[in-house]
C-alpha atoms as a PDB file:
ATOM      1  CA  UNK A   1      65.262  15.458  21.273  1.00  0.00           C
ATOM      2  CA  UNK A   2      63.877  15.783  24.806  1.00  0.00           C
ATOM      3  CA  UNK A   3      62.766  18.786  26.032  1.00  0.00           C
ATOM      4  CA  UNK A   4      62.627  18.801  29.850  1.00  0.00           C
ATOM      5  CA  UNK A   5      61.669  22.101  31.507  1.00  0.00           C
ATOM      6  CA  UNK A   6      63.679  23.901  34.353  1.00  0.00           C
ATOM      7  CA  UNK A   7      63.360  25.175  37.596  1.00  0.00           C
ATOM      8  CA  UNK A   8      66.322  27.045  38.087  1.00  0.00           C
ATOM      9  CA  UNK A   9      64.560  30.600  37.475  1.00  0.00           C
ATOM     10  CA  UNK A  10      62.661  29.713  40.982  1.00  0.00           C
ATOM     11  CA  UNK A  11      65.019  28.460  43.265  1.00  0.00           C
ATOM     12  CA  UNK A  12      65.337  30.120  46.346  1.00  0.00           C
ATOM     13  CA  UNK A  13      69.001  30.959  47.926  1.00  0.00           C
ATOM     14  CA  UNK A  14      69.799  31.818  51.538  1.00  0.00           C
ATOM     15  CA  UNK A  15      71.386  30.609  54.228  1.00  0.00           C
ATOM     16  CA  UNK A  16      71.013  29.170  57.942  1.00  0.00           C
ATOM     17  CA  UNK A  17      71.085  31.349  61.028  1.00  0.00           C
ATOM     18  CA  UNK A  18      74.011  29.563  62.864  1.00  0.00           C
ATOM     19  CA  UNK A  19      76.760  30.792  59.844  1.00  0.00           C
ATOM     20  CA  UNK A  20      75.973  34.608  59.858  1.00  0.00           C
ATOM     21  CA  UNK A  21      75.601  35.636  63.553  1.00  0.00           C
ATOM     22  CA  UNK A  22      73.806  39.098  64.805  1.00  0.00           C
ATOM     23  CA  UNK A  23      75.404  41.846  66.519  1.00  0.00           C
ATOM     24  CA  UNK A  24      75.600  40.694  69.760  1.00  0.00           C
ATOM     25  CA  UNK A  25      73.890  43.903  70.964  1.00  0.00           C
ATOM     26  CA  UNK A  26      70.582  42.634  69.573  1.00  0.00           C
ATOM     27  CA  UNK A  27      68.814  41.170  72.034  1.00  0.00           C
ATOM     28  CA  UNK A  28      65.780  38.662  71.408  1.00  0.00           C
ATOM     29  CA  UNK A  29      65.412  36.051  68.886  1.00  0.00           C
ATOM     30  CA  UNK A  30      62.781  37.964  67.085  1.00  0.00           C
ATOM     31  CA  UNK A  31      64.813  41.115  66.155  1.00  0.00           C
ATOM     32  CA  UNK A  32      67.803  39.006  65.841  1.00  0.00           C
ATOM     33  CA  UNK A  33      66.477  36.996  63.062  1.00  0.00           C
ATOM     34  CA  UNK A  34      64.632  39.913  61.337  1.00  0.00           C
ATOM     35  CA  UNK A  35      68.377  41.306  61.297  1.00  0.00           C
ATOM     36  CA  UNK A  36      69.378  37.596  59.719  1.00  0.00           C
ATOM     37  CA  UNK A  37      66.717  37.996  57.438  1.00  0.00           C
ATOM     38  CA  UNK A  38      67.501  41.686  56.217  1.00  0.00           C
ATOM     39  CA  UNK A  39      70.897  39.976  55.630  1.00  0.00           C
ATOM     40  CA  UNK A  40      69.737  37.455  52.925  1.00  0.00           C
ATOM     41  CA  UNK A  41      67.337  39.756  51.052  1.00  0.00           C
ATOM     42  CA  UNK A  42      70.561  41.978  51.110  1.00  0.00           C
ATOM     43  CA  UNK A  43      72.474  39.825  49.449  1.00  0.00           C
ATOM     44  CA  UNK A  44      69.667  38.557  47.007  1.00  0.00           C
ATOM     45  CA  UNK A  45      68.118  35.524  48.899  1.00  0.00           C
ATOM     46  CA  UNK A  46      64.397  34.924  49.526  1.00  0.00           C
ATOM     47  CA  UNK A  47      64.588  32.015  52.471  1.00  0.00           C
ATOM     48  CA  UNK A  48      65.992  31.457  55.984  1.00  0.00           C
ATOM     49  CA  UNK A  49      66.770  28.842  57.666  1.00  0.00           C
ATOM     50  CA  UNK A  50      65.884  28.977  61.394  1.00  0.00           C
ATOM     51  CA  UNK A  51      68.336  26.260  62.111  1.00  0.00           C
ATOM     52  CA  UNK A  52      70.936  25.827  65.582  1.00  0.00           C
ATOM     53  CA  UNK A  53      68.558  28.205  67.234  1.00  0.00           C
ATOM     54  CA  UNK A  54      65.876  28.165  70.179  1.00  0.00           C
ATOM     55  CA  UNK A  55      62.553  27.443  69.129  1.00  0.00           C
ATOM     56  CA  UNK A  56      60.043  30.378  67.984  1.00  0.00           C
ATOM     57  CA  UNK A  57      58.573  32.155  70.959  1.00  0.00           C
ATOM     58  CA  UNK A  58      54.807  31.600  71.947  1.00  0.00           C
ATOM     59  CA  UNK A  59      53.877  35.284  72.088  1.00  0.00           C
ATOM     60  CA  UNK A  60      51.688  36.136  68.897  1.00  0.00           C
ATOM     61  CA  UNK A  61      52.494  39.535  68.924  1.00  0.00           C
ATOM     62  CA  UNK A  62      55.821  38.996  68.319  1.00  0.00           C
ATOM     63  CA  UNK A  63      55.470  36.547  65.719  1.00  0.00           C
ATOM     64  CA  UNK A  64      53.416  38.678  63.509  1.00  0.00           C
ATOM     65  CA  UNK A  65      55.761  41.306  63.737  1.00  0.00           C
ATOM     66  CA  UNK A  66      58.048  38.833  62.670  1.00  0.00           C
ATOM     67  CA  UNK A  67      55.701  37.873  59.933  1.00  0.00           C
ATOM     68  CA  UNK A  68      55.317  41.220  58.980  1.00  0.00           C
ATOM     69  CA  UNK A  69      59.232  41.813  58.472  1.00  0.00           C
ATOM     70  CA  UNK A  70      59.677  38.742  56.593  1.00  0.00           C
ATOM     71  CA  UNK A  71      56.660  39.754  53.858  1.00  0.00           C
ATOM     72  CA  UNK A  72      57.907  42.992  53.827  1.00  0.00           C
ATOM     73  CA  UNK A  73      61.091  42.097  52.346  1.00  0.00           C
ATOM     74  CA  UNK A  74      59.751  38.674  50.398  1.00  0.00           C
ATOM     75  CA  UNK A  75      61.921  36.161  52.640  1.00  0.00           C
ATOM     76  CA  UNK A  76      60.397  32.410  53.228  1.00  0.00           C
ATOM     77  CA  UNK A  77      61.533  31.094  57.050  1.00  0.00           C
ATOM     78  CA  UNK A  78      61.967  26.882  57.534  1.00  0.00           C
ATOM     79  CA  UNK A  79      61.606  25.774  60.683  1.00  0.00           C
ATOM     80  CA  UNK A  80      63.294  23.201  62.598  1.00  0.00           C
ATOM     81  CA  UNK A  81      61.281  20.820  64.199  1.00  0.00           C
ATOM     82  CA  UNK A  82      62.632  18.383  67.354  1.00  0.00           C
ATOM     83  CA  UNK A  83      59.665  16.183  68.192  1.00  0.00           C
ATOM     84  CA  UNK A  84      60.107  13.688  65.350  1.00  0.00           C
ATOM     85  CA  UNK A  85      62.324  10.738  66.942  1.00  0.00           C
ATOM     86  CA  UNK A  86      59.592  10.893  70.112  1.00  0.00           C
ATOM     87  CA  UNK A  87      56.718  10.221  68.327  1.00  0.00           C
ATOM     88  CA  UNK A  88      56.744   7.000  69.617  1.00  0.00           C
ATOM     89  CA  UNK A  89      56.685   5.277  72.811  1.00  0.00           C
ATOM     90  CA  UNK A  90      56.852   7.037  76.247  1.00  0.00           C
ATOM     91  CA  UNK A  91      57.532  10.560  75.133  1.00  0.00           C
ATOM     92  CA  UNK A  92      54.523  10.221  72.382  1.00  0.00           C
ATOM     93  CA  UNK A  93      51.920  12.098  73.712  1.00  0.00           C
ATOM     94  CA  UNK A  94      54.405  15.186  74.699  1.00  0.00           C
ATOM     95  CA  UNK A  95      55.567  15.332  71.414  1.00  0.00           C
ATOM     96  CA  UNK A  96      52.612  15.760  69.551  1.00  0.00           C
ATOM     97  CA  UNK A  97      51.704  18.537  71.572  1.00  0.00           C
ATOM     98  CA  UNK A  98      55.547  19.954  70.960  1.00  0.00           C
ATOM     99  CA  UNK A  99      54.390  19.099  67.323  1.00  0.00           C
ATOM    100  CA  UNK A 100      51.207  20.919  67.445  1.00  0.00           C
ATOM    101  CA  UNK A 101      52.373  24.430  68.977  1.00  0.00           C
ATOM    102  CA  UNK A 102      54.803  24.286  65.524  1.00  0.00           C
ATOM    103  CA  UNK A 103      52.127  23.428  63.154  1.00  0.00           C
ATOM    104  CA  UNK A 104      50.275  26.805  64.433  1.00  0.00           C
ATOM    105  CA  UNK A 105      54.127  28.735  64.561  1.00  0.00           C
ATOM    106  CA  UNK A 106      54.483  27.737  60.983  1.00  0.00           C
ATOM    107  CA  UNK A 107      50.997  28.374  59.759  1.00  0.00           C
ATOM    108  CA  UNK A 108      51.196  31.912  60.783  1.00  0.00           C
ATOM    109  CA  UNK A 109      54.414  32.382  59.361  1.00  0.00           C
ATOM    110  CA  UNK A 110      53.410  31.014  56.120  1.00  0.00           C
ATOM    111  CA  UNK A 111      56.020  28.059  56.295  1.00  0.00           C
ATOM    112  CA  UNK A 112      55.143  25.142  54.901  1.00  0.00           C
ATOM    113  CA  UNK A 113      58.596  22.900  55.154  1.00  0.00           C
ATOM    114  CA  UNK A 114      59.820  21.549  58.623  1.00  0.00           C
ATOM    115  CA  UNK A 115      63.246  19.697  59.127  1.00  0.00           C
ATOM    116  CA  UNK A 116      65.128  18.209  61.552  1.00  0.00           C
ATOM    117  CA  UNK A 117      68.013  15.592  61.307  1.00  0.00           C
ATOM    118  CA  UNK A 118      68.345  12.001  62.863  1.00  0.00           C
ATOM    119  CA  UNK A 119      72.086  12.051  63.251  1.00  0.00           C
ATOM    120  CA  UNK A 120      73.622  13.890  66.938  1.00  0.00           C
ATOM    121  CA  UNK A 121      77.189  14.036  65.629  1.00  0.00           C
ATOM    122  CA  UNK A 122      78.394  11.427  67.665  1.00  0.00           C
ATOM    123  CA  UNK A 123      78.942   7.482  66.727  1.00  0.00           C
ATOM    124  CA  UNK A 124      75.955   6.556  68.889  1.00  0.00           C
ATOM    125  CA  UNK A 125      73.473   8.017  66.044  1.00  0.00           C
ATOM    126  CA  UNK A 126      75.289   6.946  63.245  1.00  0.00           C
ATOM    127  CA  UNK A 127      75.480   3.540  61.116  1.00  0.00           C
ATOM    128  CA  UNK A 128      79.161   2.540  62.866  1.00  0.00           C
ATOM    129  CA  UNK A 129      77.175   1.986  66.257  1.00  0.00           C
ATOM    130  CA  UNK A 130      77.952  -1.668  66.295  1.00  0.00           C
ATOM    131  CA  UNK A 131      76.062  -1.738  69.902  1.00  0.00           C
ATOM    132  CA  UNK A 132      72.668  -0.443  68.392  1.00  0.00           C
ATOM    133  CA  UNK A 133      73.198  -2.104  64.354  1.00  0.00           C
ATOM    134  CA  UNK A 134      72.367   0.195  61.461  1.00  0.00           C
ATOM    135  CA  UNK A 135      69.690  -2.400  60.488  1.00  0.00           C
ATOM    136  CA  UNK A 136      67.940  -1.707  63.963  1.00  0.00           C
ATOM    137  CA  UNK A 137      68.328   2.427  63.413  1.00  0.00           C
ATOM    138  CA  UNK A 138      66.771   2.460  60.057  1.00  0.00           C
ATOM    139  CA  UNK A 139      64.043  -0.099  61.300  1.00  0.00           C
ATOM    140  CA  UNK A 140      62.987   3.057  64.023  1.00  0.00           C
ATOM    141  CA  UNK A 141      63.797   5.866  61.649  1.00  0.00           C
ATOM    142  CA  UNK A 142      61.283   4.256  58.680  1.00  0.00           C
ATOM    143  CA  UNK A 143      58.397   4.068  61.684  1.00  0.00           C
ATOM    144  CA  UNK A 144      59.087   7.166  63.139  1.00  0.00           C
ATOM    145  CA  UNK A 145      59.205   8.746  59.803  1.00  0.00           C
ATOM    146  CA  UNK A 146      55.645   6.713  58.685  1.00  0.00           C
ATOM    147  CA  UNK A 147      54.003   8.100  61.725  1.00  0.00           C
ATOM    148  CA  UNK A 148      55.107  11.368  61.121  1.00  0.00           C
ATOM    149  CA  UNK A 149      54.359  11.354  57.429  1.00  0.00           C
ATOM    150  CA  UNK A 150      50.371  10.538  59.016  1.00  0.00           C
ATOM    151  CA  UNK A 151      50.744  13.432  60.963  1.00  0.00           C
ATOM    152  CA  UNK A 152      51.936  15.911  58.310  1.00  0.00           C
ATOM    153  CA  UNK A 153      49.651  14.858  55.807  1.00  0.00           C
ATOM    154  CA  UNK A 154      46.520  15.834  57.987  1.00  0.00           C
ATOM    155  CA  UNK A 155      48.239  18.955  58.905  1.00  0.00           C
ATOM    156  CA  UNK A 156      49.150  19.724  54.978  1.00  0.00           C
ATOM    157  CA  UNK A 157      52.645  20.363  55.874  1.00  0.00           C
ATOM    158  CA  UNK A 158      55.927  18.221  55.093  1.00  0.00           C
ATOM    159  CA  UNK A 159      58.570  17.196  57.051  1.00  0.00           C
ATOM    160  CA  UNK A 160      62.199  16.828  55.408  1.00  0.00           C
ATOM    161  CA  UNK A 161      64.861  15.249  57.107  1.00  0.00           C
ATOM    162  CA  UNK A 162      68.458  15.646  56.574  1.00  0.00           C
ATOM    163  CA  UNK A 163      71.205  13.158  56.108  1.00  0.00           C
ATOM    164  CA  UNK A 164      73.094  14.416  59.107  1.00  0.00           C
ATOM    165  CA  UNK A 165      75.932  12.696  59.696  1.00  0.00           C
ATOM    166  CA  UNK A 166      74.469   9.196  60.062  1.00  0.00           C
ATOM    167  CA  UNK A 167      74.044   7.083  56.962  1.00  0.00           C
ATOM    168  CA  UNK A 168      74.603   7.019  53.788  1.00  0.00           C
ATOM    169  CA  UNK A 169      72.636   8.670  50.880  1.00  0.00           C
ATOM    170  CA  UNK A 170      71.881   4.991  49.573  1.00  0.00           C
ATOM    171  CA  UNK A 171      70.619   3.893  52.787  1.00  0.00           C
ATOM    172  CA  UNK A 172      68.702   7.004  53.317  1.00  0.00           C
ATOM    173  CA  UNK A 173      66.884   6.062  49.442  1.00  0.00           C
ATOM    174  CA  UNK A 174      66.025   2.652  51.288  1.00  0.00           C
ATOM    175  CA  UNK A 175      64.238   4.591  54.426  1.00  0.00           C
ATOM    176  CA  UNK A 176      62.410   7.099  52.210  1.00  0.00           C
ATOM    177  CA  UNK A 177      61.149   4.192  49.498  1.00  0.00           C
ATOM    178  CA  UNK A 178      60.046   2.634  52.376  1.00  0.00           C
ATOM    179  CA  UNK A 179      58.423   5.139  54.486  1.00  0.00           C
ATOM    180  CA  UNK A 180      56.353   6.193  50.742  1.00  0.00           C
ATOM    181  CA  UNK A 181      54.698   9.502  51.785  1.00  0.00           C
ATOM    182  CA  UNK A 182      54.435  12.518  50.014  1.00  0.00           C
ATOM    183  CA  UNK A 183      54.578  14.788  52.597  1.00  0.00           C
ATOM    184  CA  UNK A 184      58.047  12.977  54.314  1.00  0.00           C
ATOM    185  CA  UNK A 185      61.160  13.753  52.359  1.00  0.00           C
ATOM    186  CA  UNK A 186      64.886  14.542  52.412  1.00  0.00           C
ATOM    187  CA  UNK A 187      66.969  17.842  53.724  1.00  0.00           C
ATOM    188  CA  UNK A 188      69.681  17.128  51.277  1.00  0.00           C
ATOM    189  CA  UNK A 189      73.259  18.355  52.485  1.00  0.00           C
ATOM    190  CA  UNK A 190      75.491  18.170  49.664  1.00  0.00           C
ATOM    191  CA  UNK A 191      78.308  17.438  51.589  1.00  0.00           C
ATOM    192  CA  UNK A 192      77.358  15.288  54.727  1.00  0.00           C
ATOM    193  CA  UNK A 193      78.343  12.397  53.000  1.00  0.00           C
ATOM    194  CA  UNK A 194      82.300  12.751  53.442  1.00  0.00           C
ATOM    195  CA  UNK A 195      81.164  12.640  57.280  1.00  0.00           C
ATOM    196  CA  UNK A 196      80.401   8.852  56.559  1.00  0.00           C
ATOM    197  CA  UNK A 197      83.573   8.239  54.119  1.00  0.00           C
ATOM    198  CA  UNK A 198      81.673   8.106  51.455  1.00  0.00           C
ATOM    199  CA  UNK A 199      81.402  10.216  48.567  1.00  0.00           C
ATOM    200  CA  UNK A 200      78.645  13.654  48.869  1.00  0.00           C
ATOM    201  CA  UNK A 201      77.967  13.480  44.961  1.00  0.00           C
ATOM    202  CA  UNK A 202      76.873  10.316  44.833  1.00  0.00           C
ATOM    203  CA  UNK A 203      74.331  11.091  48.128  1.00  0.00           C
ATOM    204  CA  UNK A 204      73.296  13.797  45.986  1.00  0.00           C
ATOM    205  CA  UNK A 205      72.731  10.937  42.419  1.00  0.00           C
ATOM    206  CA  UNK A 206      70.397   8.531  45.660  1.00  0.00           C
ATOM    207  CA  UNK A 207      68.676  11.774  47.133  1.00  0.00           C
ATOM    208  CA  UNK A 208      67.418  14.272  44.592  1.00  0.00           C
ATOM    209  CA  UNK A 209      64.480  12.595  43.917  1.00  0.00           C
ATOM    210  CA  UNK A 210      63.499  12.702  47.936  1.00  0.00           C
ATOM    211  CA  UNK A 211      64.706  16.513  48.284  1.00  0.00           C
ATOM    212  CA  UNK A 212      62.466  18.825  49.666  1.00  0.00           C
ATOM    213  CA  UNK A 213      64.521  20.886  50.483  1.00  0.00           C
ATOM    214  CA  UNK A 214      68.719  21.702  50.948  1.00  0.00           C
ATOM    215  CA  UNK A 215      71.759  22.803  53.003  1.00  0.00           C
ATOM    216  CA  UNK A 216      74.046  23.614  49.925  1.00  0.00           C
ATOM    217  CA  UNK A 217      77.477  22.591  51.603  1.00  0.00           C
ATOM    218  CA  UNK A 218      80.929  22.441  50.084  1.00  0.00           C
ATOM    219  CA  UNK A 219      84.105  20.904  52.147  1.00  0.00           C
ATOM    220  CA  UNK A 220      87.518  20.250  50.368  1.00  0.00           C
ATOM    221  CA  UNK A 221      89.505  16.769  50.621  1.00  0.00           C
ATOM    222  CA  UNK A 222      93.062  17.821  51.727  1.00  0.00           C
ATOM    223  CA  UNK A 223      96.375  15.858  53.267  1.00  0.00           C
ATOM    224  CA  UNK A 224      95.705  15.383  56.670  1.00  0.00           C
ATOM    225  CA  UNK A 225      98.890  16.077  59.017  1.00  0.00           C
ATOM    226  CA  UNK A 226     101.332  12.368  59.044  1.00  0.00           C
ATOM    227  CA  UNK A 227     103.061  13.056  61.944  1.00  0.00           C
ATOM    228  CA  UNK A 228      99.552  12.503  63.835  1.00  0.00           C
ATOM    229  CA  UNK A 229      98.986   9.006  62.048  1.00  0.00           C
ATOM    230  CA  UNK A 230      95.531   9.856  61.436  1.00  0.00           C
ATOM    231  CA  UNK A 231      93.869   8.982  57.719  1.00  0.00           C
ATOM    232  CA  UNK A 232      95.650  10.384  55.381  1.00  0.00           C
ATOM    233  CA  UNK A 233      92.986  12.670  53.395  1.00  0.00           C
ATOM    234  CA  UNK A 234      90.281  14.746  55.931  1.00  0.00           C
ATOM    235  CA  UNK A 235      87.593  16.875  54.620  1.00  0.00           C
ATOM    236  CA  UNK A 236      86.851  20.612  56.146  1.00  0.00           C
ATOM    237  CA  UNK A 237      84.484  23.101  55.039  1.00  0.00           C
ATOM    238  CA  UNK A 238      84.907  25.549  53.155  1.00  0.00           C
ATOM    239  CA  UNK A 239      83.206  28.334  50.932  1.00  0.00           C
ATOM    240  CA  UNK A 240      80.611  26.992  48.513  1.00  0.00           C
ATOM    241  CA  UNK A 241      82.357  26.662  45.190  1.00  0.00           C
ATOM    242  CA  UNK A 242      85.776  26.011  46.656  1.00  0.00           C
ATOM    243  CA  UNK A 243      85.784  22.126  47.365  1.00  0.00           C
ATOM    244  CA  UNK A 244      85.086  18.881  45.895  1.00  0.00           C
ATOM    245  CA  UNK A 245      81.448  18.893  46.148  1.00  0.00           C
ATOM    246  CA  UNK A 246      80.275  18.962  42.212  1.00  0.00           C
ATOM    247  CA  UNK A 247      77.811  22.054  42.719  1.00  0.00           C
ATOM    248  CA  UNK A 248      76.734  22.733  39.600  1.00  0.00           C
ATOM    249  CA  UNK A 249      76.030  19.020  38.780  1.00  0.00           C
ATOM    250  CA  UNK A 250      74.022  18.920  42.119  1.00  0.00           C
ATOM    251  CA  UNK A 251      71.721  22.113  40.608  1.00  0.00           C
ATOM    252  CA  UNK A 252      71.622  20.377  37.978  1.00  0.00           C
ATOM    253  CA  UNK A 253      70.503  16.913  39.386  1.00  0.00           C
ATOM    254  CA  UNK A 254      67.888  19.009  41.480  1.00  0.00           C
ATOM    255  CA  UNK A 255      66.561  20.825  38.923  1.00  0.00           C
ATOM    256  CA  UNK A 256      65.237  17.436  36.966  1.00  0.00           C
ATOM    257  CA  UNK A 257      64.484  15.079  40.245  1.00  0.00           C
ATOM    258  CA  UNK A 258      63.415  17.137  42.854  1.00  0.00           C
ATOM    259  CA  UNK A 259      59.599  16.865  43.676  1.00  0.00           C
ATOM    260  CA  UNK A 260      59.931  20.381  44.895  1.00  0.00           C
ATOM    261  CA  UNK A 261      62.517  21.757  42.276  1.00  0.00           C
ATOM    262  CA  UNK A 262      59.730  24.257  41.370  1.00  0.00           C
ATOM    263  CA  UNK A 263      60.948  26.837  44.157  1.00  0.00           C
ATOM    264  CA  UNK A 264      63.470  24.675  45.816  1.00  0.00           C
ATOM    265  CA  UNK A 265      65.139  25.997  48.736  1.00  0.00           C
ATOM    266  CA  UNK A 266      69.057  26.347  48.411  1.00  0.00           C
ATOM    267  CA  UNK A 267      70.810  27.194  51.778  1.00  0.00           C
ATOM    268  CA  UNK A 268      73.382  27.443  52.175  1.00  0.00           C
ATOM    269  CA  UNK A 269      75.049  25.843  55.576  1.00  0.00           C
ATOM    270  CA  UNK A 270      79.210  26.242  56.277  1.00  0.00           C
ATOM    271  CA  UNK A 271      80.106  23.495  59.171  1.00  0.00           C
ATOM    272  CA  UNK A 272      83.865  22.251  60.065  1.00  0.00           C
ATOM    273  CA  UNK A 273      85.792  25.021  58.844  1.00  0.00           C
ATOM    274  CA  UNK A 274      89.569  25.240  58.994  1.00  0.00           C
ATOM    275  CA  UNK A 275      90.208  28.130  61.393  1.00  0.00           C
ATOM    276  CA  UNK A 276      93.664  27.198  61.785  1.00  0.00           C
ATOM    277  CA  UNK A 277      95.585  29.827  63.521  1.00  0.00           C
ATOM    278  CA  UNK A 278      92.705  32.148  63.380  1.00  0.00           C
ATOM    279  CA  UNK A 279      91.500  34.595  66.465  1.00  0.00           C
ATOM    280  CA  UNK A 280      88.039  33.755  68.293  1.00  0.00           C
ATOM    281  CA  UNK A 281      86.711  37.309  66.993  1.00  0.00           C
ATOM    282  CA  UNK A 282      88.061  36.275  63.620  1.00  0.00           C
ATOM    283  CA  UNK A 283      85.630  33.367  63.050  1.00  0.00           C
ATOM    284  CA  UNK A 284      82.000  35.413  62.785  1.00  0.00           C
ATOM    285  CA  UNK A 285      83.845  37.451  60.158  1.00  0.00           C
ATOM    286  CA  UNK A 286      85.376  34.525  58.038  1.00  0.00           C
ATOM    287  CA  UNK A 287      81.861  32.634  57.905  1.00  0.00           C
ATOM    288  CA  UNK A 288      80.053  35.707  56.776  1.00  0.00           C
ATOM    289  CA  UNK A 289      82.559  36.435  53.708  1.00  0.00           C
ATOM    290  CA  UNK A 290      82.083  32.827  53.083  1.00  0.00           C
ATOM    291  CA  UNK A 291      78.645  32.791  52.927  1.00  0.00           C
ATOM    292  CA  UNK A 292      78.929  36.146  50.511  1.00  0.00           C
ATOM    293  CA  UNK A 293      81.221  34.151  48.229  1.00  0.00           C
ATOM    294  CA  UNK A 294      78.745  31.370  48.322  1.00  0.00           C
ATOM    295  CA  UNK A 295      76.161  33.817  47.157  1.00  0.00           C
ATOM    296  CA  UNK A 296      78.019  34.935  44.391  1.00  0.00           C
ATOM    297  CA  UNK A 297      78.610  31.776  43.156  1.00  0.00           C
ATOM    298  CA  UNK A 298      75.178  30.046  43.242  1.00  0.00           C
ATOM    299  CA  UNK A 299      73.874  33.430  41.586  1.00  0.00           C
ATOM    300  CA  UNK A 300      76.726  33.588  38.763  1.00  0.00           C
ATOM    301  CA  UNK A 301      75.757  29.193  38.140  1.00  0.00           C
ATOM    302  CA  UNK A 302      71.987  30.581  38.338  1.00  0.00           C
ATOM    303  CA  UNK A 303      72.414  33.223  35.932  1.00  0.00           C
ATOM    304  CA  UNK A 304      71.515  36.204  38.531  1.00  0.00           C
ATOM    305  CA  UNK A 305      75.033  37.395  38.826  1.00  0.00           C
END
């Protein structure tokens, strides 16, 4: 019988900034995230995701009193990082600099995974762009992504980028194979994939063994409205643990192919809900008890319920 070990005891849970907004009375990013950040270690997380938010401030004072907060209550920050699809051509030598001032952000904080996604939501950045061919996108993203992988290694830091909309978690197997660096790997979103029509768990079967880290997303197939004569099924969001995303199978995947499974980041990230009829105020409060239940239930499937 094989006996693999698991990593499940160490996986990290939290969640990213953009689903659990602040009071708006807090003003600054700083205090506004060490707010976020009480927020997961309240509800029994360890990691934040600084993502859909300005970049870290320069002043050093105020990042080590972020630093302090964070140790203080034994939460991990990721950072995004925007320079990635510039490291190349004209806009090279600006964004290595951009790239630098990170490196030294994320050093202090004691972060050691960056992200950012290829994908802008829009056909332009995605494999449908019949005017720039998918062939031709992947050809830039496996260069930018070898260059950057050069760039992380001598800075002992690793990059992850997400499947974000773009391609599918096949072709995103092909770039990573082919860009071959250890410190270059995947931001797997366990959902992204219905945003390609294709299906999320098997994105999740291609990308597990590229995952450095996650967005833990969950959207539901449903009818979509026939008087509009649109497709007839359309995914939304939804609470993690409430859709067709097969979770625990994903933990599970994770668990025995990801090269960073040993402390794995699970974040949890809500995007196209179904606010249907709902009040502007009402939104904030529907994504935060949707991120609680999606607490709950990646606790209860760790066993930390």
């Amino acid at each position: 019988m094989h006996w693999r070990m698991s990593h499940k005891d160490s996986m990290k849970l939290g969640f990213v900034g953009f689903i659990y907004s602040p009071p708006a009375e807090l003003e600054g990013m700083i205090e506004r995230v060490k707010w976020q950040t009480s927020k997961v270690h309240e509800l029994g997380g360890s990691v934040f995701h600084l993502g859909g938010m300005p970049l870290l401030p320069d002043d050093a004072s105020k990042l080590e009193d972020l630093k302090e907060h964070i140790e203080s209550i034994g939460v991990e920050l990721e950072l995004g990082c925007p320079y990635i699809f510039s490291l190349l051509g004209d806009g090279a030598k600006e964004a290595r600099e951009g790239l630098k001032k990170q490196f030294e952000k994320a050093r202090l904080l004691g972060i050691n995974i960056m992200r950012a996604g290829y994908g802008k939501l829009n056909l332009a950045t995605s494999r449908y762009n019949k005017a720039y061919p998918k062939k031709d996108q992947m050809r830039f993203i496996i260069e930018s992504l070898k260059e950057t992988g050069k760039i992380f290694e001598d800075a002992g830091l690793h990059f992850a980028l997400e499947n974000h909309c773009d391609f599918t978690g096949k072709e995103f197997a092909e770039i990573f194979s082919s860009v071959n660096s250890s410190h270059v790997g995947c931001t797997l979103d366990t959902a992204n994939g219905f945003t390609v029509f294709c299906d999320a768990n098997d994105d999740i079967e291609n990308l597990a063994e590229f995952a450095f880290t996650t967005h833990i997303k969950d959207m539901v197939i449903e009818d979509s409205d026939p008087a509009l004569g649109m497709v007839p099924l359309a995914a939304w969001g939804c609470a993690v643990g409430n859709g067709h995303v097969d979770i625990p199978r994903a933990l599970e995947i994770l668990d025995e192919k990801s090269p960073f499974a040993d402390g794995l980041h699970l974040i949890i990230e809500q995007s196209w809900m179904k606010y249907a009829g709902m009040a502007q105020a009402d939104k904030g409060s529907y994504d935060k008890e949707c991120v609680h239940k999606g607490m709950k239930y990646l606790k209860n499937l760790l066993g930390r319920a």
